[in-house]
N, C-alpha and C. Protein backbone atom coordinates (compact mmCIF):
# COMPACT_ATOMS: atom_id res chain seq x y z
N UNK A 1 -31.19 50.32 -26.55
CA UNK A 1 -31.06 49.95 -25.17
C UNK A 1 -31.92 48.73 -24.85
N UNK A 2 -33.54 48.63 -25.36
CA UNK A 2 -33.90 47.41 -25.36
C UNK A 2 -33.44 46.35 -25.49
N UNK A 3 -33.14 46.46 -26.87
CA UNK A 3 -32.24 45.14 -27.46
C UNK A 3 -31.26 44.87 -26.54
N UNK A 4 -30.56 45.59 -26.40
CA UNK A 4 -28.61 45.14 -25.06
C UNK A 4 -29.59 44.47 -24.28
N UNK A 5 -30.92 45.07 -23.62
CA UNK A 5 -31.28 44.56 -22.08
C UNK A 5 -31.82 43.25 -22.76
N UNK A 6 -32.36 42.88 -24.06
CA UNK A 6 -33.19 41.69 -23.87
C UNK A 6 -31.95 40.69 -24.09
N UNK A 7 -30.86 40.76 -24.97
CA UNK A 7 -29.91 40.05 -24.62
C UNK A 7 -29.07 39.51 -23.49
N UNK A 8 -28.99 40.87 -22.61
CA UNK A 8 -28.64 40.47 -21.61
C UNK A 8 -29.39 39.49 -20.38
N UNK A 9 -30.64 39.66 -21.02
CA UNK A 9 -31.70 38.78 -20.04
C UNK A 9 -31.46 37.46 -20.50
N UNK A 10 -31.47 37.27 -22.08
CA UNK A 10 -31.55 35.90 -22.24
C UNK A 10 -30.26 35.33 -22.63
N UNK A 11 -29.40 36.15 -22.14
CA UNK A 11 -28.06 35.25 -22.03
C UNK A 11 -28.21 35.10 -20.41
N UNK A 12 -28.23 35.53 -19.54
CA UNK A 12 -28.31 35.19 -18.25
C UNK A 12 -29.44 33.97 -17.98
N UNK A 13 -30.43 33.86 -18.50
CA UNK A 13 -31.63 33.64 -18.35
C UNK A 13 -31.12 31.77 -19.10
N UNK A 14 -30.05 31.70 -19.42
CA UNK A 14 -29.04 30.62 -20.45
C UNK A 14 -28.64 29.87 -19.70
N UNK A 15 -27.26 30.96 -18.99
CA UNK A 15 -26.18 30.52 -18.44
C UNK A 15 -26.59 30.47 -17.15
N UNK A 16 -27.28 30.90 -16.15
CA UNK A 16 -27.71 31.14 -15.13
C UNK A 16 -28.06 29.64 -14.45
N UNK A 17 -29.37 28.95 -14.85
CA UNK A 17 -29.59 27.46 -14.36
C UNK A 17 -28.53 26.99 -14.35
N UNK A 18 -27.46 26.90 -15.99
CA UNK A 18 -26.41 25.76 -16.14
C UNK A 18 -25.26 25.76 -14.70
N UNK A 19 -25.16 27.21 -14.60
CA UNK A 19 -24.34 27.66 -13.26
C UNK A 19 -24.67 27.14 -12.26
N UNK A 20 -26.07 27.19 -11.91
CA UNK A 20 -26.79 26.62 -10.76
C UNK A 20 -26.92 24.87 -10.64
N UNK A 21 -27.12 24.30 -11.85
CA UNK A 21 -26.76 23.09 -11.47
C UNK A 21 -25.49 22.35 -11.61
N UNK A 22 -24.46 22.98 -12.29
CA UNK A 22 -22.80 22.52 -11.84
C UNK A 22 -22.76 22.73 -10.65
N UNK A 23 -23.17 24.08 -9.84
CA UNK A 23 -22.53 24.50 -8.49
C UNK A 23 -22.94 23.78 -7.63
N UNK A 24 -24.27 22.95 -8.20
CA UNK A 24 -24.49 22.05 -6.79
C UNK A 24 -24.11 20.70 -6.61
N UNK A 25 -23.56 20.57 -7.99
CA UNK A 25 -22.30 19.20 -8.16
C UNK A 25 -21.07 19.47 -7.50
N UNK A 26 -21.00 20.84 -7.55
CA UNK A 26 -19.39 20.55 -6.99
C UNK A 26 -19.60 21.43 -5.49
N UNK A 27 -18.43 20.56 -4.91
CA UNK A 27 -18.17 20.92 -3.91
C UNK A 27 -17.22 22.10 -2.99
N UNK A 28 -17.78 22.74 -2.24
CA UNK A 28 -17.39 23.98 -2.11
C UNK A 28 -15.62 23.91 -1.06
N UNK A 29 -14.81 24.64 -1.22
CA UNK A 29 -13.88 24.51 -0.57
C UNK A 29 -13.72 23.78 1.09
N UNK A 30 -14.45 24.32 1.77
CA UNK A 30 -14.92 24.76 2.92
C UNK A 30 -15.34 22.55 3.02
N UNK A 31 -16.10 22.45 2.23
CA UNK A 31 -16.93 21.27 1.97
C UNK A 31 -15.77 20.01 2.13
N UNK A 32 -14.70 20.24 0.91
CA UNK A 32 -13.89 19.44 0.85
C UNK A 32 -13.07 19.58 1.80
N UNK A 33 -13.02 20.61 2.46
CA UNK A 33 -11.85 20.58 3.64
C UNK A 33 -12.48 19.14 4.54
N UNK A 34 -13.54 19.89 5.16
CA UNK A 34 -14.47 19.32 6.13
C UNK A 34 -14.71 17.78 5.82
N UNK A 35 -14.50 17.58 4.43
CA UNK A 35 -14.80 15.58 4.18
C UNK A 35 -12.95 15.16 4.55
N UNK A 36 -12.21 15.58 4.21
CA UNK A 36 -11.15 15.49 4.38
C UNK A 36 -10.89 15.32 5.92
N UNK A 37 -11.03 16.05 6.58
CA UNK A 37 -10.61 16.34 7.94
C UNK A 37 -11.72 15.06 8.76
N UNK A 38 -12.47 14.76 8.19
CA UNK A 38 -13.11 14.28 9.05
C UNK A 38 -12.95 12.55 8.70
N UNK A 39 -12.50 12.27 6.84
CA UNK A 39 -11.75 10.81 7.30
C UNK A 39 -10.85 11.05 7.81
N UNK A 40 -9.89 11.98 7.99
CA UNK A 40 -8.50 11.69 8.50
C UNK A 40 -8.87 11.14 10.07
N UNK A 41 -9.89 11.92 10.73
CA UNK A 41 -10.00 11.87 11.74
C UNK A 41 -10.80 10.39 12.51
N UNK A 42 -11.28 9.84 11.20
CA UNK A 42 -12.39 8.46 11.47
C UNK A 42 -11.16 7.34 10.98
N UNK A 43 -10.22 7.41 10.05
CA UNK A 43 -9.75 5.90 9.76
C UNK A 43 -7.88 6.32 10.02
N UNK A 44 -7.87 5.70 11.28
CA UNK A 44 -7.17 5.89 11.89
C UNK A 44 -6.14 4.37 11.51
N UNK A 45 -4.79 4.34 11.52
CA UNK A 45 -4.15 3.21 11.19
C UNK A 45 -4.42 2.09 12.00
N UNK A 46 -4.62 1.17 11.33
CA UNK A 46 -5.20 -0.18 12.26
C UNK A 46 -3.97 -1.27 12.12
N UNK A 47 -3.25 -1.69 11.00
CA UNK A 47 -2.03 -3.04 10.90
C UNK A 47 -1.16 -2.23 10.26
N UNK A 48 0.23 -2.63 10.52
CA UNK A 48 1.20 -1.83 9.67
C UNK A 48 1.77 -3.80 9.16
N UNK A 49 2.08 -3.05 7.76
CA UNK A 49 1.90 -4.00 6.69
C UNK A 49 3.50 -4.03 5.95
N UNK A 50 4.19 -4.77 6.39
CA UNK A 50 5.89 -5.06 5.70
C UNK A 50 5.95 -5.98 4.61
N UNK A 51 6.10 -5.39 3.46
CA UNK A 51 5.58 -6.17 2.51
C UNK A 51 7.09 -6.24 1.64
N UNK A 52 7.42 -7.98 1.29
CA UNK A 52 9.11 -8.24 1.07
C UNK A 52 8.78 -8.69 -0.57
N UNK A 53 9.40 -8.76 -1.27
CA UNK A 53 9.65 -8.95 -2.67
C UNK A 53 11.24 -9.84 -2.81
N UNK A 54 11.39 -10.82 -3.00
CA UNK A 54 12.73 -11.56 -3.70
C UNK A 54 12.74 -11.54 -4.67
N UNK A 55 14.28 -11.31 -5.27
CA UNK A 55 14.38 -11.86 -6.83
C UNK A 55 15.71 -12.48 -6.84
N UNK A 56 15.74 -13.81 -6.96
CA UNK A 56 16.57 -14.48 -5.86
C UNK A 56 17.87 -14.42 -7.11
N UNK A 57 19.12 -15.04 -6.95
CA UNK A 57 19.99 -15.33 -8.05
C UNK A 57 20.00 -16.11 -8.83
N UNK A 58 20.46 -16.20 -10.18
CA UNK A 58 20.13 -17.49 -11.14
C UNK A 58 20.78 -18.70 -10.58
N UNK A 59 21.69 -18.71 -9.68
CA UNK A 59 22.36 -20.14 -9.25
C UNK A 59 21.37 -20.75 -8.17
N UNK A 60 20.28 -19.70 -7.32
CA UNK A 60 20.05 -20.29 -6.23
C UNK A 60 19.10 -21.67 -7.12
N UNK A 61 19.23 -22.82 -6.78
CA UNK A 61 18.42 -24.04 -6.68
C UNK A 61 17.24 -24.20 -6.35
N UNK A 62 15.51 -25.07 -6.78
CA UNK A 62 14.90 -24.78 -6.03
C UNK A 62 14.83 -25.25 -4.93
N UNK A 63 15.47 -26.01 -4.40
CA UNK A 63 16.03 -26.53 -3.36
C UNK A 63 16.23 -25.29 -2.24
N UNK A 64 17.20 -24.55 -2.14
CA UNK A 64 17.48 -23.52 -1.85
C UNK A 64 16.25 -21.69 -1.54
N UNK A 65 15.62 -22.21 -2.32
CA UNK A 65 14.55 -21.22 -2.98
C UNK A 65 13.83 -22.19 -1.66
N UNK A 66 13.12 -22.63 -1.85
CA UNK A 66 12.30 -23.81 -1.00
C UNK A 66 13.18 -23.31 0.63
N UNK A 67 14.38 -23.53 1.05
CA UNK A 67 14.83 -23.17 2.19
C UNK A 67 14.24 -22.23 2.95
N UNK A 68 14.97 -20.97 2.39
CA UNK A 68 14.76 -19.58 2.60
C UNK A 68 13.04 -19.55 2.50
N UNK A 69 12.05 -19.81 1.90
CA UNK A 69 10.83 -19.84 2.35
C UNK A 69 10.16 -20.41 3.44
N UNK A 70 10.66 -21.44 3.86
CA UNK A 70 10.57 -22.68 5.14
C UNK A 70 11.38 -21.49 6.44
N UNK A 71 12.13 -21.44 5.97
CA UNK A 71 13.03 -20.27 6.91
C UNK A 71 12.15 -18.44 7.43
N UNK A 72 11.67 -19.06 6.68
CA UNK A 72 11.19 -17.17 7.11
C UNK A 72 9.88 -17.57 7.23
N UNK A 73 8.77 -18.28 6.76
CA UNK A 73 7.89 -18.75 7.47
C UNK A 73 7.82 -19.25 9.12
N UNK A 74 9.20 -19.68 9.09
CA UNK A 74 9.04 -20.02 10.30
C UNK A 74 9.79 -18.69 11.66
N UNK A 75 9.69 -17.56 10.90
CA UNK A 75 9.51 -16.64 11.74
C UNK A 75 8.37 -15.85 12.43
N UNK A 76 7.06 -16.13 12.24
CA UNK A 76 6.40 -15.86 12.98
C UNK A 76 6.16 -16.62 14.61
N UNK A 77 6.78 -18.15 14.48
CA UNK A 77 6.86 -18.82 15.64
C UNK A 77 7.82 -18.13 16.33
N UNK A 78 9.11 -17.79 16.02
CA UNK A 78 9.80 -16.97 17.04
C UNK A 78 10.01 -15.63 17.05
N UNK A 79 9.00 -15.28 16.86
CA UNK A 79 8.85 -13.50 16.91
C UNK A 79 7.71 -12.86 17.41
N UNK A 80 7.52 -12.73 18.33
CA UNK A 80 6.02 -12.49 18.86
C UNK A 80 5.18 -11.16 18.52
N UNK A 81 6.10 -10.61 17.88
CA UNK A 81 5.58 -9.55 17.61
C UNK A 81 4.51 -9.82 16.31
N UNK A 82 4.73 -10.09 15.48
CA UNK A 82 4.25 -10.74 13.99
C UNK A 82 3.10 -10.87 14.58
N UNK A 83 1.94 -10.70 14.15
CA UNK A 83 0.65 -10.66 14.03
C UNK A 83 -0.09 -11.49 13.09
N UNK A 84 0.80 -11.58 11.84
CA UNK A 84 0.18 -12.33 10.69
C UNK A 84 1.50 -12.54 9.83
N UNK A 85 1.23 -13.55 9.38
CA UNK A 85 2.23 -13.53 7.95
C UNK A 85 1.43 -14.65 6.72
N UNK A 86 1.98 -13.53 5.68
CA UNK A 86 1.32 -14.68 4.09
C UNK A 86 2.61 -14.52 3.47
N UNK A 87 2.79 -15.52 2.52
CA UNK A 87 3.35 -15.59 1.40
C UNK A 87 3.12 -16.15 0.24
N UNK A 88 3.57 -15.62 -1.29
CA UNK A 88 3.11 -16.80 -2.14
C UNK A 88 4.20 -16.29 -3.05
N UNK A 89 3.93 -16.71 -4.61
CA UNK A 89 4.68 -16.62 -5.17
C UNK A 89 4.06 -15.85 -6.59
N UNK A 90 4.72 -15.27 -7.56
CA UNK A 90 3.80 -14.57 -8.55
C UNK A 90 3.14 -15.03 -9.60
N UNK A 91 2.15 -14.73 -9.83
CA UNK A 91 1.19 -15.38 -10.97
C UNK A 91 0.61 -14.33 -12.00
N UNK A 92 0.61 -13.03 -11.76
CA UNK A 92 0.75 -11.75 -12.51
C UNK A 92 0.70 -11.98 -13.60
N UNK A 93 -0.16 -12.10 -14.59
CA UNK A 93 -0.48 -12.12 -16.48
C UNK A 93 0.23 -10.78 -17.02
N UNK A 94 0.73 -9.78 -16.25
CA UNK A 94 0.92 -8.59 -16.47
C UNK A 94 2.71 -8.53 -17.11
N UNK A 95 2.86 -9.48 -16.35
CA UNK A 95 4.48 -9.72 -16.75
C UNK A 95 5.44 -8.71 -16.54
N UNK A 96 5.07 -7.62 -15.04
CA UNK A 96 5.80 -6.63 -14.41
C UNK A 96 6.30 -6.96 -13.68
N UNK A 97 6.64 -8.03 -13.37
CA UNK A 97 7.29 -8.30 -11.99
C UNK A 97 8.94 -7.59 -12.03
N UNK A 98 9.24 -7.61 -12.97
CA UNK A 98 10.76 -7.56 -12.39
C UNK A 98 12.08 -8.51 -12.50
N UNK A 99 11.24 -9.62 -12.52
CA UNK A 99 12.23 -10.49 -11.96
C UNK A 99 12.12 -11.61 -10.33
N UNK A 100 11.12 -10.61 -9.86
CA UNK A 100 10.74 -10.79 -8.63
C UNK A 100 9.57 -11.82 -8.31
N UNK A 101 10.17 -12.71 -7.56
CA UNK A 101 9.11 -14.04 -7.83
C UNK A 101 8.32 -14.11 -6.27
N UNK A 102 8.73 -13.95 -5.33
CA UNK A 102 8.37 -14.10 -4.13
C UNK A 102 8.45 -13.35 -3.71
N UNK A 103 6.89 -13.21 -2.66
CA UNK A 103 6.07 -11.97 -1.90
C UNK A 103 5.76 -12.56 -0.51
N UNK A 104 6.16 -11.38 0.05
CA UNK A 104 6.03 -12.46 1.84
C UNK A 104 5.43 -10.88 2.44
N UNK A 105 4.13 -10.83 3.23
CA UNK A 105 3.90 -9.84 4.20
C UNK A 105 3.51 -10.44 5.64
N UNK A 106 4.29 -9.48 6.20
CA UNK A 106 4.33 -9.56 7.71
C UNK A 106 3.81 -8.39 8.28
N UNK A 107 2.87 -8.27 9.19
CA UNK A 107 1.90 -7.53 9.90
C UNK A 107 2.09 -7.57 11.49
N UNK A 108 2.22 -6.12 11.74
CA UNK A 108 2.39 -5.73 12.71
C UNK A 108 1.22 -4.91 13.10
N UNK A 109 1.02 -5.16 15.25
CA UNK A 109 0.03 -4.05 14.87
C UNK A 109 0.81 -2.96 15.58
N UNK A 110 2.07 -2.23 15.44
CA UNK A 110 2.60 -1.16 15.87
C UNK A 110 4.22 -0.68 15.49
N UNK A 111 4.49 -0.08 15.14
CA UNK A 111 6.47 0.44 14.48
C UNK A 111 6.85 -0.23 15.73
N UNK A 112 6.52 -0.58 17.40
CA UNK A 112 7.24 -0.72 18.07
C UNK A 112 7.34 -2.48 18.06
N UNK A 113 6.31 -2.92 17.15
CA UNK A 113 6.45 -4.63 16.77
C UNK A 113 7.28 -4.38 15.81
N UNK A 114 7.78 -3.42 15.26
CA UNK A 114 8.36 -4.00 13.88
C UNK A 114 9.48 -3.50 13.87
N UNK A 115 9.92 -2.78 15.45
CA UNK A 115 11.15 -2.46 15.56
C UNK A 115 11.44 -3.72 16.48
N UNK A 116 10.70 -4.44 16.76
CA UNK A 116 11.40 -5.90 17.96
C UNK A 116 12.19 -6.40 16.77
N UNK A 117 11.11 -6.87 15.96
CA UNK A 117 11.38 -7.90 14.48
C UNK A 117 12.68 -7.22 13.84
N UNK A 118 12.64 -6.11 12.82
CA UNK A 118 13.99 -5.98 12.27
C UNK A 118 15.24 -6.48 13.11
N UNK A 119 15.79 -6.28 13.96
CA UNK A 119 17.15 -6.49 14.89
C UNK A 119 17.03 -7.87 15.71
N UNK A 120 15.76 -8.70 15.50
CA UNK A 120 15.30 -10.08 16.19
C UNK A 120 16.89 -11.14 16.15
N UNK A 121 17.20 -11.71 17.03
CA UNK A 121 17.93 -12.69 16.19
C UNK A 121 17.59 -13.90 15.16
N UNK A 122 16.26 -14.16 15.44
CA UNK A 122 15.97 -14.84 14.32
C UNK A 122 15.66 -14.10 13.25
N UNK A 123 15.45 -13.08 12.60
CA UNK A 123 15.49 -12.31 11.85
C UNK A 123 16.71 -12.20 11.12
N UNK A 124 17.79 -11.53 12.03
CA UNK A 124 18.84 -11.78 11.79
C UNK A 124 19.79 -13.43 11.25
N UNK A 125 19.23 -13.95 11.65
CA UNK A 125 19.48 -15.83 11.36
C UNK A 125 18.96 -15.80 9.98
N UNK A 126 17.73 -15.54 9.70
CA UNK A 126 17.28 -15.88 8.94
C UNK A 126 17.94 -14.93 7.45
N UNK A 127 18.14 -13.62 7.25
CA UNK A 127 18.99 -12.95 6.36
C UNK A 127 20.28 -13.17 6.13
N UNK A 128 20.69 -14.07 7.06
CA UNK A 128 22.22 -15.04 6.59
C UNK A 128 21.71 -16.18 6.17
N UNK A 129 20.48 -16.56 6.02
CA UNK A 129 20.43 -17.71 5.00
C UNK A 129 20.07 -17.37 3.62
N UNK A 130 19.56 -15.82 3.54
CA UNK A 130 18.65 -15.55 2.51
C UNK A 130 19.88 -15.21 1.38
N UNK A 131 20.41 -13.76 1.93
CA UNK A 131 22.36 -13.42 1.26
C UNK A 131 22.78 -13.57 0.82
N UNK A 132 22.95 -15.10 0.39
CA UNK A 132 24.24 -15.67 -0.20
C UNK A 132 23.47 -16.25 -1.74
N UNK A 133 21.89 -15.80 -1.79
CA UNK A 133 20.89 -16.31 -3.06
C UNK A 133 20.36 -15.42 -3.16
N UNK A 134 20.56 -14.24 -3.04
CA UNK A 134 19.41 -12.79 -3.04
C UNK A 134 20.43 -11.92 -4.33
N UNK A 135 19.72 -11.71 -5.27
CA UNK A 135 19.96 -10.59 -6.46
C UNK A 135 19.05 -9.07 -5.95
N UNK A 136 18.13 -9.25 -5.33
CA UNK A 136 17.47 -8.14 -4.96
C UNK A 136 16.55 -8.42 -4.41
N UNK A 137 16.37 -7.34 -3.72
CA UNK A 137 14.82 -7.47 -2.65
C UNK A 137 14.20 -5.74 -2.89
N UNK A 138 12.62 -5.94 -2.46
CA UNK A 138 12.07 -4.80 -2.74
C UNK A 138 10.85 -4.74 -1.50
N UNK A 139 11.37 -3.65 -0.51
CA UNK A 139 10.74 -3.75 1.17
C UNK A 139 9.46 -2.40 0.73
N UNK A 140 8.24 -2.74 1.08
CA UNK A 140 7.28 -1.88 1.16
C UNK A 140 6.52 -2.04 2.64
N UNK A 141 6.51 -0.88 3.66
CA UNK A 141 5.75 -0.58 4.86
C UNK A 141 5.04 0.35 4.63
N UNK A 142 3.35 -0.04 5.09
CA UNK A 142 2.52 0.67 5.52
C UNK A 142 1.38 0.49 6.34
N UNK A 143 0.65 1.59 6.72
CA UNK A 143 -0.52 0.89 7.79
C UNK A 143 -1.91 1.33 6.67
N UNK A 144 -2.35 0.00 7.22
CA UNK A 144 -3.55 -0.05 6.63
C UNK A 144 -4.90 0.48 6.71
N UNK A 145 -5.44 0.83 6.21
CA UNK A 145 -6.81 1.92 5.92
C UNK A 145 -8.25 1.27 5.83
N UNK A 146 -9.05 1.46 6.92
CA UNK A 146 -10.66 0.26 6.46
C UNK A 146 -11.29 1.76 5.73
């Protein structure tokens, strides 16, 4: 009976600290709820972010290519909603693109700016110039997180 008890002491007497200092690495359910709930509740959406991808057709020209960029740049002048706009073109060493050479984001600060913009007529103007040189496009929206 000794023996069982002194084993049992110094296996506890082992495992016991190691227990005690994992448990205070990790975080308790209750813990992670509470960090959770409380960014949700601090970073609240600040810009919603429409982010366009071209991968234009092999006939379009850069001539043409050049258009349709001049063209949709110049939709933030008639769209008041637009908040911001960038564009550039890809430089990626990664060589994932796709195919996809041109990146244009447009920033809104609300779905109800970016419901003016989709149905805009210059919007609309401007996707009958794009159409007739577009192999694909790739649309990403979201709001942004500080």
């Amino acid at each position: 009976m000794n023996r069982r008890l002194t084993v049992i002491a110094t296996t506890l007497a082992l495992v016991l600290p190691a227990v005690f200092v994992l448990n205070a690495f990790m975080p308790t359910q209750s813990t992670a709820n509470a960090a959770t709930e409380t960014e949700t509740e601090t970073q609240t959406p600040s810009l919603l972010r429409h982010v366009v991808l071209f991968k234009f057709n092999d006939s379009a020209t850069p001539e043409e290519v050049q258009e349709i960029v001049t063209a949709f740049a110049k939709l933030p002048g008639q769209i008041d909603s637009i908040v911001d706009f960038e564009y550039g073109t890809d430089n990626s060493p990664e060589g994932l693109a796709d195919g996809f050479t041109h990146c244009f984001t447009v920033t809104f600060k609300s779905e109800e700016g970016r419901e003016k913009y989709l149905p805009h007529p210059a919007h609309k103007a401007f996707v009958k110039i794009l159409q007739p040189h577009l192999e694909k496009v790739l649309v990403v929206d979201y709001w942004t997180k500080k």
